[in-house]
N, C-alpha and C. Protein backbone atom coordinates (compact mmCIF):
# COMPACT_ATOMS: atom_id res chain seq x y z
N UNK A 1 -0.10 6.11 6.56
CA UNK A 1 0.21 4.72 6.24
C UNK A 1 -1.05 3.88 6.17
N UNK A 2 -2.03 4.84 6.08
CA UNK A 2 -3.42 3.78 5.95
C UNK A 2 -3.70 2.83 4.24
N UNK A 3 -4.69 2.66 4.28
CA UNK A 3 -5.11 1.81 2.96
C UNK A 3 -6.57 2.26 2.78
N UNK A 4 -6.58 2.19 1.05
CA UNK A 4 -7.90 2.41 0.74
C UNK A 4 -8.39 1.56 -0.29
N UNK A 5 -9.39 0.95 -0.21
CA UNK A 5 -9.90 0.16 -1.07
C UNK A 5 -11.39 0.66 -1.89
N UNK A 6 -11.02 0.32 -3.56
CA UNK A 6 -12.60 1.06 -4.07
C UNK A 6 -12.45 -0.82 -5.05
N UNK A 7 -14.24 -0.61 -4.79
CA UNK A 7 -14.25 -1.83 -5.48
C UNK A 7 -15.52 -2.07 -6.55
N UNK A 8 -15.40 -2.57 -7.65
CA UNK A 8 -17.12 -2.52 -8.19
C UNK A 8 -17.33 -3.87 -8.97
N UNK A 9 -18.81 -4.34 -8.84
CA UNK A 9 -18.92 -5.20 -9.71
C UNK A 9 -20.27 -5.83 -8.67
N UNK A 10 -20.31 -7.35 -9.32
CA UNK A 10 -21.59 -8.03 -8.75
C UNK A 10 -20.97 -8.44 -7.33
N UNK A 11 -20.28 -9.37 -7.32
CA UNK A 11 -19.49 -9.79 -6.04
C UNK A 11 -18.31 -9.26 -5.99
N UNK A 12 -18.11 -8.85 -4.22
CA UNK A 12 -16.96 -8.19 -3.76
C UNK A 12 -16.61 -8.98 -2.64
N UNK A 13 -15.67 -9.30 -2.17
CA UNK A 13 -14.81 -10.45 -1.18
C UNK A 13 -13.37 -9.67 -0.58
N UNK A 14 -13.85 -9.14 1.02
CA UNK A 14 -13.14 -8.48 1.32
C UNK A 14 -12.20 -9.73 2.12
N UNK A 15 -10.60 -9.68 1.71
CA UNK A 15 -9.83 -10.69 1.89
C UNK A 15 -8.86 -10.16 3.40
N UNK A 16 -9.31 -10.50 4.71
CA UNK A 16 -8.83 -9.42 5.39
C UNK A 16 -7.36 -9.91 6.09
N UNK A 17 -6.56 -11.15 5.63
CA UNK A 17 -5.72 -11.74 6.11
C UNK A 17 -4.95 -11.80 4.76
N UNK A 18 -5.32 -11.86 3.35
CA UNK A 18 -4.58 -12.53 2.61
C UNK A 18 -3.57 -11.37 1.92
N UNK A 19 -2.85 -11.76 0.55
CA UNK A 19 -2.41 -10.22 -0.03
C UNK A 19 -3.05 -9.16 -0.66
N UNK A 20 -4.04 -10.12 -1.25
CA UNK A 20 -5.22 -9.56 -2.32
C UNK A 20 -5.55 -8.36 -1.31
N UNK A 21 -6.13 -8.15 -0.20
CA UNK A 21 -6.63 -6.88 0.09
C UNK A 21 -8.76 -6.99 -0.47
N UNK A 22 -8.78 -6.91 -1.55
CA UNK A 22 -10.63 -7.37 -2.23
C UNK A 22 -9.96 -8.09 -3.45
N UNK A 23 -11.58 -8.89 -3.55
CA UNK A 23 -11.48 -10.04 -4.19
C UNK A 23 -12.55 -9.42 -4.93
N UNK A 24 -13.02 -9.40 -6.62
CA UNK A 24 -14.07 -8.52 -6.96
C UNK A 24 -14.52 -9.34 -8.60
N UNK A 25 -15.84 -9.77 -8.62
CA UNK A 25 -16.49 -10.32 -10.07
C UNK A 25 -17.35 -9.54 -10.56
N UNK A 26 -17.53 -9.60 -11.75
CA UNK A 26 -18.36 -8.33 -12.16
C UNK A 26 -19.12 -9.08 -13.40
N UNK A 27 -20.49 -8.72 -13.78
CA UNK A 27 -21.40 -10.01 -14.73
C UNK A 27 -20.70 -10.14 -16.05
N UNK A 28 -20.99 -10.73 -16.96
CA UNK A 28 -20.58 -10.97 -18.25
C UNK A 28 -20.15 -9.59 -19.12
N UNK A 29 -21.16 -8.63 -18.80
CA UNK A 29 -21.46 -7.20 -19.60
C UNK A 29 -21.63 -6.46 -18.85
N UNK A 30 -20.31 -5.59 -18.96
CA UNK A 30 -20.34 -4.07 -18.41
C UNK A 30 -20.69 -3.03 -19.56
N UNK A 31 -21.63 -2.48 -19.17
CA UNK A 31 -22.11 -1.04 -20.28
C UNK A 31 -21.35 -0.08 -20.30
N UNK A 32 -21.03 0.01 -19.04
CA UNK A 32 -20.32 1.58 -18.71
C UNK A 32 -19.25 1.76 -18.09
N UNK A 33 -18.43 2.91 -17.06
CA UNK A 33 -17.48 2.80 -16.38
C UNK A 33 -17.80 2.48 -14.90
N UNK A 34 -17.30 1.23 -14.62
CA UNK A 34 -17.79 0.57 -13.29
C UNK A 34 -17.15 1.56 -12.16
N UNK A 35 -15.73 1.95 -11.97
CA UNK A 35 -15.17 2.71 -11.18
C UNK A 35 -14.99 3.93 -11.42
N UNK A 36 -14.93 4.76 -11.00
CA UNK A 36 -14.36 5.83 -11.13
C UNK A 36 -14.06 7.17 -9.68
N UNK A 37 -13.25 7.87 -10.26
CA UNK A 37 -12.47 8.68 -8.77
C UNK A 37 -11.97 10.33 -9.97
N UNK A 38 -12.99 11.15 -9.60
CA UNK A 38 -13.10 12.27 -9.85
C UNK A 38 -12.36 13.27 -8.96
N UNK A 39 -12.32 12.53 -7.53
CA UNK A 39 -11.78 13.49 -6.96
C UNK A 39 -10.30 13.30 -5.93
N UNK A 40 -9.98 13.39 -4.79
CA UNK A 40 -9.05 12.94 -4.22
C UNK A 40 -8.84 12.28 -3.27
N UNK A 41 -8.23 11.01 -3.14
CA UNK A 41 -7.81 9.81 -2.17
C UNK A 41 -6.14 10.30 -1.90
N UNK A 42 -6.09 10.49 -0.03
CA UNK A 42 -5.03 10.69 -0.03
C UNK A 42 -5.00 9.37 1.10
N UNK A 43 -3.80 8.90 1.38
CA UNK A 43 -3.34 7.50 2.07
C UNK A 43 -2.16 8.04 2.19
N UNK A 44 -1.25 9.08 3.06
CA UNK A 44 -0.15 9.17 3.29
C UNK A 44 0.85 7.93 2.90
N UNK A 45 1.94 7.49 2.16
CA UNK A 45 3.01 6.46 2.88
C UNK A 45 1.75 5.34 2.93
N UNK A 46 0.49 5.19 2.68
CA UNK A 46 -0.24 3.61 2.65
C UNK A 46 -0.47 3.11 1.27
N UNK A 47 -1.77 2.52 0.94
CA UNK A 47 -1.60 1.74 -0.37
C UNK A 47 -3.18 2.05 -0.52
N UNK A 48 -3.14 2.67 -1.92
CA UNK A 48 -4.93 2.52 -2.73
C UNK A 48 -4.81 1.99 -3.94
N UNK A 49 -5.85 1.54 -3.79
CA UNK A 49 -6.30 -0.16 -4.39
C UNK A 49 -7.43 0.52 -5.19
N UNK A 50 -7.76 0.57 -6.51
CA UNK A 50 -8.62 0.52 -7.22
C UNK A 50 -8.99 -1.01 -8.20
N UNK A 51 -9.88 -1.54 -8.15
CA UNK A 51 -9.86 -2.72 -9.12
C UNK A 51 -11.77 -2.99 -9.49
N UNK A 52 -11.75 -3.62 -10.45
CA UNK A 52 -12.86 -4.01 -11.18
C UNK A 52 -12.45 -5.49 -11.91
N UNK A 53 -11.73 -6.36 -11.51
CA UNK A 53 -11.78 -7.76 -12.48
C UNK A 53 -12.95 -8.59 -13.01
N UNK A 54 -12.34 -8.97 -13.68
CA UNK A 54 -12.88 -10.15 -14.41
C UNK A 54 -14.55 -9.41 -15.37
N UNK A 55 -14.66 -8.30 -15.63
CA UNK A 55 -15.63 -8.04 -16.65
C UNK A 55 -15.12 -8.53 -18.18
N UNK A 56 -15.57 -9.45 -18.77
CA UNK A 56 -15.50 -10.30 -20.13
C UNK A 56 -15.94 -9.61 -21.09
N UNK A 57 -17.00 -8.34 -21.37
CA UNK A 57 -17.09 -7.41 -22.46
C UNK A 57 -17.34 -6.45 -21.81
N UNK A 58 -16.09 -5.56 -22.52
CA UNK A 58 -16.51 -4.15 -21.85
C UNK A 58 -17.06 -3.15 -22.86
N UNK A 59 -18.35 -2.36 -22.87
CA UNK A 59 -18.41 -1.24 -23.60
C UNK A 59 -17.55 -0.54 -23.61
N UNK A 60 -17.25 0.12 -22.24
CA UNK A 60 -16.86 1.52 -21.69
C UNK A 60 -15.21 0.94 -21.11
N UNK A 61 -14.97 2.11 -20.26
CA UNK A 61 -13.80 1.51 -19.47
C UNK A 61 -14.47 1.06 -18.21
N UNK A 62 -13.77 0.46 -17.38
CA UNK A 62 -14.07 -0.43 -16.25
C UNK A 62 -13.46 0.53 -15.26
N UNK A 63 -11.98 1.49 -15.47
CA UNK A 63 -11.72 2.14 -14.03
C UNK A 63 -11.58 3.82 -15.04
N UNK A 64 -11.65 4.83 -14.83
CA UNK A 64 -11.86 6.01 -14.96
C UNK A 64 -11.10 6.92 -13.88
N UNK A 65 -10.01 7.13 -13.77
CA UNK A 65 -9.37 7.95 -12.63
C UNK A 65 -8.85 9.34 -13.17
N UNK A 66 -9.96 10.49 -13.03
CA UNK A 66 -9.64 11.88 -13.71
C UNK A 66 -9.02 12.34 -12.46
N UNK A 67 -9.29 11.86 -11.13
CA UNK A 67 -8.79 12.66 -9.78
C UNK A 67 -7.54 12.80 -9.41
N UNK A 68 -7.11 12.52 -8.53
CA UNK A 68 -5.73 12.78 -7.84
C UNK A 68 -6.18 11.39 -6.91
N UNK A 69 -4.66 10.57 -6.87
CA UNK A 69 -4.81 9.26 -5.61
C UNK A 69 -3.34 10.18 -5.30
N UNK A 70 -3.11 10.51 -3.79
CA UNK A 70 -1.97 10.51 -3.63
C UNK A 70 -1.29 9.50 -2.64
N UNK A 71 -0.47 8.60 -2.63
CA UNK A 71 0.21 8.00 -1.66
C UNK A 71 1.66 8.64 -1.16
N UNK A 72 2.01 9.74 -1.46
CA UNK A 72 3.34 9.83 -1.28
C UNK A 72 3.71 10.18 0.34
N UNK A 73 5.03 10.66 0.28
CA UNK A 73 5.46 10.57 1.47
C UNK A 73 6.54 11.17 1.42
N UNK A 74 6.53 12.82 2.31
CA UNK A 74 7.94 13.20 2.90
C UNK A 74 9.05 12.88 3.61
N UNK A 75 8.45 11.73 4.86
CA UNK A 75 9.58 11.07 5.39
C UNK A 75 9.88 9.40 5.74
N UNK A 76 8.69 9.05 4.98
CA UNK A 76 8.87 7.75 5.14
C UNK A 76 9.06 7.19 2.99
N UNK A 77 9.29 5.96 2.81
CA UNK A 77 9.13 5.78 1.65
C UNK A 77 7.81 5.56 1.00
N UNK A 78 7.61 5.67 -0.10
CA UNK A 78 6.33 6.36 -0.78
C UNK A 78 5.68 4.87 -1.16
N UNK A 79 4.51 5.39 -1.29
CA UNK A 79 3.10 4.26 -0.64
C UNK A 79 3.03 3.25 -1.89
N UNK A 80 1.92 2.96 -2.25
CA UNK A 80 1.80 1.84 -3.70
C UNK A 80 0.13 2.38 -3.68
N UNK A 81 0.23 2.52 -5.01
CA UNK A 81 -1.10 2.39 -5.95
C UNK A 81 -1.44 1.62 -6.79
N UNK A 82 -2.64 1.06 -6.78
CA UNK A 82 -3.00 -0.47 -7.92
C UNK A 82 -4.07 0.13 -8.65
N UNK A 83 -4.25 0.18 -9.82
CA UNK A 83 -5.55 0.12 -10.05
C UNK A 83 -5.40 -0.99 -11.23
N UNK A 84 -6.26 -1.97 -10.89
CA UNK A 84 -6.35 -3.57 -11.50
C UNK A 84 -8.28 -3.33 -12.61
N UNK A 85 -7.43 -2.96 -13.98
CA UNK A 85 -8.92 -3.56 -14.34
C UNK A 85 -9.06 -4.42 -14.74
N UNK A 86 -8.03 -5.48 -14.66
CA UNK A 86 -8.56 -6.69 -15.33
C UNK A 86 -8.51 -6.90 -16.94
N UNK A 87 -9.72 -7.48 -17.54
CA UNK A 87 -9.87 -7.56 -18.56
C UNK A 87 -10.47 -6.59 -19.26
N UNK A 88 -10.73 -5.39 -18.74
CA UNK A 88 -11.41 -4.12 -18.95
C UNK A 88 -10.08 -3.00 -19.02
N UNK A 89 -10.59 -1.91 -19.80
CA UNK A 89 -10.11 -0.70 -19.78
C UNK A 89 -9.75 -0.01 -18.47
N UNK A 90 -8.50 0.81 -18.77
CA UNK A 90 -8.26 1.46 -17.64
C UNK A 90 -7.76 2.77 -18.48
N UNK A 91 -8.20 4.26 -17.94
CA UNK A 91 -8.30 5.13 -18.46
C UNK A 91 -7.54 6.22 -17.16
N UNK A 92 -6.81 6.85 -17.19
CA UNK A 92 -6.26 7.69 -16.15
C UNK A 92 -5.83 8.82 -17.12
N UNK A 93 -6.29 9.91 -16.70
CA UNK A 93 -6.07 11.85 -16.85
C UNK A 93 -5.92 12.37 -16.00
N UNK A 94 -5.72 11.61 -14.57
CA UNK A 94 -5.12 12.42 -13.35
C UNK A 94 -4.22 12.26 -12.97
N UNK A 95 -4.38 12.29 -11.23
CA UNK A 95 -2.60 12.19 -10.85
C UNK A 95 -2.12 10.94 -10.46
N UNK A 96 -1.01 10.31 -10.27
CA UNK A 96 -1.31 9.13 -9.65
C UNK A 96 0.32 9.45 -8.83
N UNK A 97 0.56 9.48 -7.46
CA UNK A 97 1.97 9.81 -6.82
C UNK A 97 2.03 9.14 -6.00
N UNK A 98 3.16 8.90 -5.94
CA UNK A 98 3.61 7.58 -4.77
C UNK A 98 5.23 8.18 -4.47
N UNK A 99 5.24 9.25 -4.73
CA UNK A 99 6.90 9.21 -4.28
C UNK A 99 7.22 9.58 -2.57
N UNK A 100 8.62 9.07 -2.46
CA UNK A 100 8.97 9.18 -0.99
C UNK A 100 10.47 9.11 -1.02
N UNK A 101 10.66 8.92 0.04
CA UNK A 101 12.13 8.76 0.11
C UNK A 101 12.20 7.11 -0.07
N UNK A 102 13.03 6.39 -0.89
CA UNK A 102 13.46 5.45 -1.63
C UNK A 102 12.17 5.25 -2.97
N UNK A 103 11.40 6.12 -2.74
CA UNK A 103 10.37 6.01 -4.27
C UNK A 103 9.22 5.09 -3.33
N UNK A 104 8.10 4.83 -4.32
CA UNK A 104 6.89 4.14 -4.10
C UNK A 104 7.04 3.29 -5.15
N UNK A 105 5.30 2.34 -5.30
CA UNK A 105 5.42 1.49 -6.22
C UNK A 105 3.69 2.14 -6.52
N UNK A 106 3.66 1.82 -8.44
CA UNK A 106 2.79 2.19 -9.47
C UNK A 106 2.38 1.22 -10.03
N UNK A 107 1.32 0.11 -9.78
CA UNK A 107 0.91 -0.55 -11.16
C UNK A 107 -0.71 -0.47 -11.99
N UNK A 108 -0.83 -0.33 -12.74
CA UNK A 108 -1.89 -0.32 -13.77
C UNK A 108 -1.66 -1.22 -14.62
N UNK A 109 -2.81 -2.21 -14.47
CA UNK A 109 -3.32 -3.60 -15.22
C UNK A 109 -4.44 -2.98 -15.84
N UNK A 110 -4.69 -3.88 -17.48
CA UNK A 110 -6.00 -3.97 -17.90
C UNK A 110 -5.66 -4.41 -19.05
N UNK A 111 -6.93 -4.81 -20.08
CA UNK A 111 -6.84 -4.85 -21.56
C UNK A 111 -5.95 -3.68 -21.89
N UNK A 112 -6.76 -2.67 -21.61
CA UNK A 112 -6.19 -1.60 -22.82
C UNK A 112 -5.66 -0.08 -21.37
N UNK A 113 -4.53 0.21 -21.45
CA UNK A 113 -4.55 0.84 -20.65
C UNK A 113 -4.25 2.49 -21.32
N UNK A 114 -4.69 3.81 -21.34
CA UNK A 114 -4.88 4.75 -21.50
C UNK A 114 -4.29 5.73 -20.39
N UNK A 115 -2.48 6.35 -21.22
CA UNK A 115 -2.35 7.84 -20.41
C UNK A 115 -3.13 8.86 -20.72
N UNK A 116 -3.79 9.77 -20.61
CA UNK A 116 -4.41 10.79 -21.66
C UNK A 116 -3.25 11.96 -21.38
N UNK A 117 -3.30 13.16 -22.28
CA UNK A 117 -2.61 14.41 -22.38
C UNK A 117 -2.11 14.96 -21.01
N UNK A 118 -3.34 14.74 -19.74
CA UNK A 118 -2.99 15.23 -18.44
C UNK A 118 -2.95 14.34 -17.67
N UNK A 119 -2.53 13.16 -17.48
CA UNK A 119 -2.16 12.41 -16.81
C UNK A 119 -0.73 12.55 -16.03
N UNK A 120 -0.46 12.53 -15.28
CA UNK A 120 0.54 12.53 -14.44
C UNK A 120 1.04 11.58 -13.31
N UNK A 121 2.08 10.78 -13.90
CA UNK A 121 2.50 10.02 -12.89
C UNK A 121 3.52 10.41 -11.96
N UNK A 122 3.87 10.21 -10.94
CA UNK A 122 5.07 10.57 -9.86
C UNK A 122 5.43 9.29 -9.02
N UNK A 123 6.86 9.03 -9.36
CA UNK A 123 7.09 7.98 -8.51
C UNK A 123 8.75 8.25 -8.09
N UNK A 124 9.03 9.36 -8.13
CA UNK A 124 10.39 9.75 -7.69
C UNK A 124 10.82 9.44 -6.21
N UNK A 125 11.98 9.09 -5.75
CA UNK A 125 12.55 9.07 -4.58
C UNK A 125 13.85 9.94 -4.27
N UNK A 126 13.95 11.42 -4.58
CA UNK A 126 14.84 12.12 -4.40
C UNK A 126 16.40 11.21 -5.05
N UNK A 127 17.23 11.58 -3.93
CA UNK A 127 18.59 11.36 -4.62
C UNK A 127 18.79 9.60 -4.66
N UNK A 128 18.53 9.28 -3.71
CA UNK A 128 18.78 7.83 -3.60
C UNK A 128 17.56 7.04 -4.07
N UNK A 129 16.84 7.28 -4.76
CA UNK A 129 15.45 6.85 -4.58
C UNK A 129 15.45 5.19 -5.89
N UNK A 130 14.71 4.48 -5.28
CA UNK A 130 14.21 3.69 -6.42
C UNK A 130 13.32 3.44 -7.31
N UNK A 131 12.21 4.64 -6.97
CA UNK A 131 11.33 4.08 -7.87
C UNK A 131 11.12 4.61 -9.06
C-alpha cells in the first residue's frame, strides 16, 4: 500500500499534505524523453505517480514507460497509476496493472497519448470488480 513518485523537469514541489502528491515545471523546450521507466515499480495495493507537466514544446515524448508499474492486489482492492504528461507525449509499451478485488484506477494524460503493439493494460476486479 505504499506510493511512488517519479518526477522530471526544472522545478519539482513535493506537496506532502495536499492531493497532488508532486508539483513539477519543466523549461519552455524539452529535446528529449524527460521520464522514463524501463524497468519495474511495484507498490502493492498503493499508488505510482509518474508526471512531467507543463513542457510547452516537446521534441520527444515527455514520459516513456517500456517497463512494468505494478499496483495490483490479491486481497485488498487494486492500487492507482497516473502517469500525467501534461502537455507532452506519453508513450507506454509496457505493463501498466492495477487490478484487485473491486478493480484499481488507470489514468494517462498528455497531448498525444500512445498504446504501442505491447502495451498492456490490466485493471480487472474478478467477479464483482469495478474497474
Amino acid at each position: 500500500l505504499g506510493k511512488v513518485a517519479m518526477a522530471a523537469g526544472d522545478r519539482v514541489t513535493i506537496d506532502l499534505y495536499g492531493d497532488g502528491l508532486i508539483e513539477i515545471a519543466a523549461s519552455d523546450k524539452v529535446n528529449k524523453a524527460v521520464l522514463e521507466n524501463s524497468g519495474a515499480i511495484n507498490a502493492e495495493g498503493g499508488t505510482v505517480v509518474m508526471t512531467a507537466r507543463d513542457a510547452r514544446e516537446v521534441a520527444d515524448n515527455v514520459i516513456n514507460m517500456s517497463g512494468v508499474i505494478n499496483a495490483s492486489s490479491a486481497t485488498v482492492k487494486g492500487g492507482k497509476i497516473i502517469l500525467g504528461g501534461g502537455n507532452g507525449n506519453v508513450k507506454v509499451s509496457g505493463t501498466l496493472d492495477a487490478s484487485g478485488q473491486g478493480g484499481g484506477e488507470i489514468d494517462v494524460r498528455g497531448h498525444d497519448i500512445e498504446l504501442t503493439g505491447t502495451s498492456n493494460i490490466l485493471n480487472n476486479g474478478g467477479e464483482n470488480g469495478d474497474g
